[in-house]
N, C-alpha and C. Protein backbone atom coordinates (compact mmCIF):
# COMPACT_ATOMS: atom_id res chain seq x y z
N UNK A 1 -20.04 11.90 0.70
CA UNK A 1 -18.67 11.63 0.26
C UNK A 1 -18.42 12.33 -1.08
N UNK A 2 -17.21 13.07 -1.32
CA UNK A 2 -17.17 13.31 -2.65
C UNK A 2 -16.39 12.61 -2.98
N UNK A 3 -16.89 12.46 -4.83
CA UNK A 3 -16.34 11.73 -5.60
C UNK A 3 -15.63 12.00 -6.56
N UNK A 4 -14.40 11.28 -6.96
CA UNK A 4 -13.19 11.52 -8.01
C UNK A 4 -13.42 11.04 -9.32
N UNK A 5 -12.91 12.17 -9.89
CA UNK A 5 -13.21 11.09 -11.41
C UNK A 5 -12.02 11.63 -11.99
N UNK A 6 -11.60 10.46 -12.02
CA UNK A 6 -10.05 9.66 -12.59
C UNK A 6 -10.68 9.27 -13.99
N UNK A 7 -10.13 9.99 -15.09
CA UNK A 7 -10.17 9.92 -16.49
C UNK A 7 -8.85 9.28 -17.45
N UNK A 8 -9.12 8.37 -18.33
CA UNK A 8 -7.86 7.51 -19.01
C UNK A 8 -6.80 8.55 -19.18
N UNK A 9 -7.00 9.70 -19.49
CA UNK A 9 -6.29 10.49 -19.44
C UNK A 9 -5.36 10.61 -18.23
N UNK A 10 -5.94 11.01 -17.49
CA UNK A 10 -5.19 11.21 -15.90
C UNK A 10 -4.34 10.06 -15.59
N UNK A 11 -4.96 8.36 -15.80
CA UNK A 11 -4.19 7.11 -15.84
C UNK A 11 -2.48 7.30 -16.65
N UNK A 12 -3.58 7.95 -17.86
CA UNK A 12 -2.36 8.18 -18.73
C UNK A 12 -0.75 8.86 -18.66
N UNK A 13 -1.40 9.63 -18.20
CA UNK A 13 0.07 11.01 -18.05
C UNK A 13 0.61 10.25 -16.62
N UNK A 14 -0.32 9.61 -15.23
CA UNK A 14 0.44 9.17 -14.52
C UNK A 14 1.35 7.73 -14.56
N UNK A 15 1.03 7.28 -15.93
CA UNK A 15 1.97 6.09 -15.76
C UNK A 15 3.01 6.79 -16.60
N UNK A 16 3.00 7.55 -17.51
CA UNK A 16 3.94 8.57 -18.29
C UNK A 16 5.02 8.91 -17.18
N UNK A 17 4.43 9.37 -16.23
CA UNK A 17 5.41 9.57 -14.98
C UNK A 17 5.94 8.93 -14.93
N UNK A 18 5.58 8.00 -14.56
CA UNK A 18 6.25 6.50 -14.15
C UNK A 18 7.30 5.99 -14.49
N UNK A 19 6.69 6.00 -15.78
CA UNK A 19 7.95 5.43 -16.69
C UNK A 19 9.27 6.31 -16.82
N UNK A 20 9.06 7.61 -17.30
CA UNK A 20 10.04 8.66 -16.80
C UNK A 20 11.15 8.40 -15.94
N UNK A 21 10.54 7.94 -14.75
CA UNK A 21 11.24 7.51 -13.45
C UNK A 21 11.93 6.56 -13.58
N UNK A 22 11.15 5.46 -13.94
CA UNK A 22 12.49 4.16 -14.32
C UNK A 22 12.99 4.39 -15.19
N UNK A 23 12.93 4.96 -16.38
CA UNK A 23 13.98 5.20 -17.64
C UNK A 23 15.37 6.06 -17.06
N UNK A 24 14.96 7.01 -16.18
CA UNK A 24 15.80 7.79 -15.42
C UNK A 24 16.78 6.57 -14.39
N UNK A 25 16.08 5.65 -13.94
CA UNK A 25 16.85 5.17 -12.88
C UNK A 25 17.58 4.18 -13.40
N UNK A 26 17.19 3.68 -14.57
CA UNK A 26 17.81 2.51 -15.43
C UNK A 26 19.35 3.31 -16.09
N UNK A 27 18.87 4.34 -16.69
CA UNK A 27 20.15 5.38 -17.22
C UNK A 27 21.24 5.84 -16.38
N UNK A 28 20.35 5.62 -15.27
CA UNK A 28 21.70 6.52 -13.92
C UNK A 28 22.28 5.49 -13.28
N UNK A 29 21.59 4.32 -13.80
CA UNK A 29 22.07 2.78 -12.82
C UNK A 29 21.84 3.17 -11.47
N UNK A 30 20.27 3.43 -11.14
CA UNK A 30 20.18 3.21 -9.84
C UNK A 30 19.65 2.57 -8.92
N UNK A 31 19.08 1.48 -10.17
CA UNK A 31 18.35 0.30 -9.72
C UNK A 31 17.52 0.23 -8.80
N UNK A 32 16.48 1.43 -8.95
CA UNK A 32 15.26 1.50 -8.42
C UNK A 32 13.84 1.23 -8.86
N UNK A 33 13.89 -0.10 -10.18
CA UNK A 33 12.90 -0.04 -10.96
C UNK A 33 12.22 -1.07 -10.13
N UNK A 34 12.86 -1.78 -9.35
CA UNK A 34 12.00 -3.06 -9.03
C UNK A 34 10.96 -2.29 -7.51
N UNK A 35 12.02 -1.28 -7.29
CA UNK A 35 10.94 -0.33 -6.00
C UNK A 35 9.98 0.28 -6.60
N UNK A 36 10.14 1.04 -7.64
CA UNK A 36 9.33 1.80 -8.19
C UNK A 36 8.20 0.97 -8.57
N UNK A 37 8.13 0.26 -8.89
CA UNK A 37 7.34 -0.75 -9.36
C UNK A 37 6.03 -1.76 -8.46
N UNK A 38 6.63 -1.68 -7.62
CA UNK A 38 6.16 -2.13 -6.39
C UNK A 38 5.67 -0.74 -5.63
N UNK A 39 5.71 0.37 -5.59
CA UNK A 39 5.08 0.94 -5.25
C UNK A 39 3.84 1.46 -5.88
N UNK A 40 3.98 1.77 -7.34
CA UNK A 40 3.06 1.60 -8.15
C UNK A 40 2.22 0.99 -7.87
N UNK A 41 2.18 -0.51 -7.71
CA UNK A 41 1.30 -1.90 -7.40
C UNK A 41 0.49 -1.58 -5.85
N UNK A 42 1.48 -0.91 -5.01
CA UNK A 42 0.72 -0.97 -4.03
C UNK A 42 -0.17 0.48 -3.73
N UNK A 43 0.27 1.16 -4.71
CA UNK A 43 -1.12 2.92 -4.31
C UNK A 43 -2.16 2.25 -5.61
């Protein structure tokens, strides 16, 4: 099997994403934070 190595870094910049996304959806009123969020939770 190969193996991944997921570094705080990598954590980092992908919740950076994240947030991006809801700041974006909160600004545009598109009220996709509670999805976004929940998808997060579930990958």
């Amino acid at each position: 099997m190969n193996s991944h190595n997921i570094t705080n870094e990598s954590l980092a910049l992908a919740l950076m994403l994240v947030v991006v996304a809801i700041l974006i959806s909160h600004k545009e009123k598109l009220a996709l934070e509670k999805d976004i969020l929940w998808s997060v939770g579930r990958a």
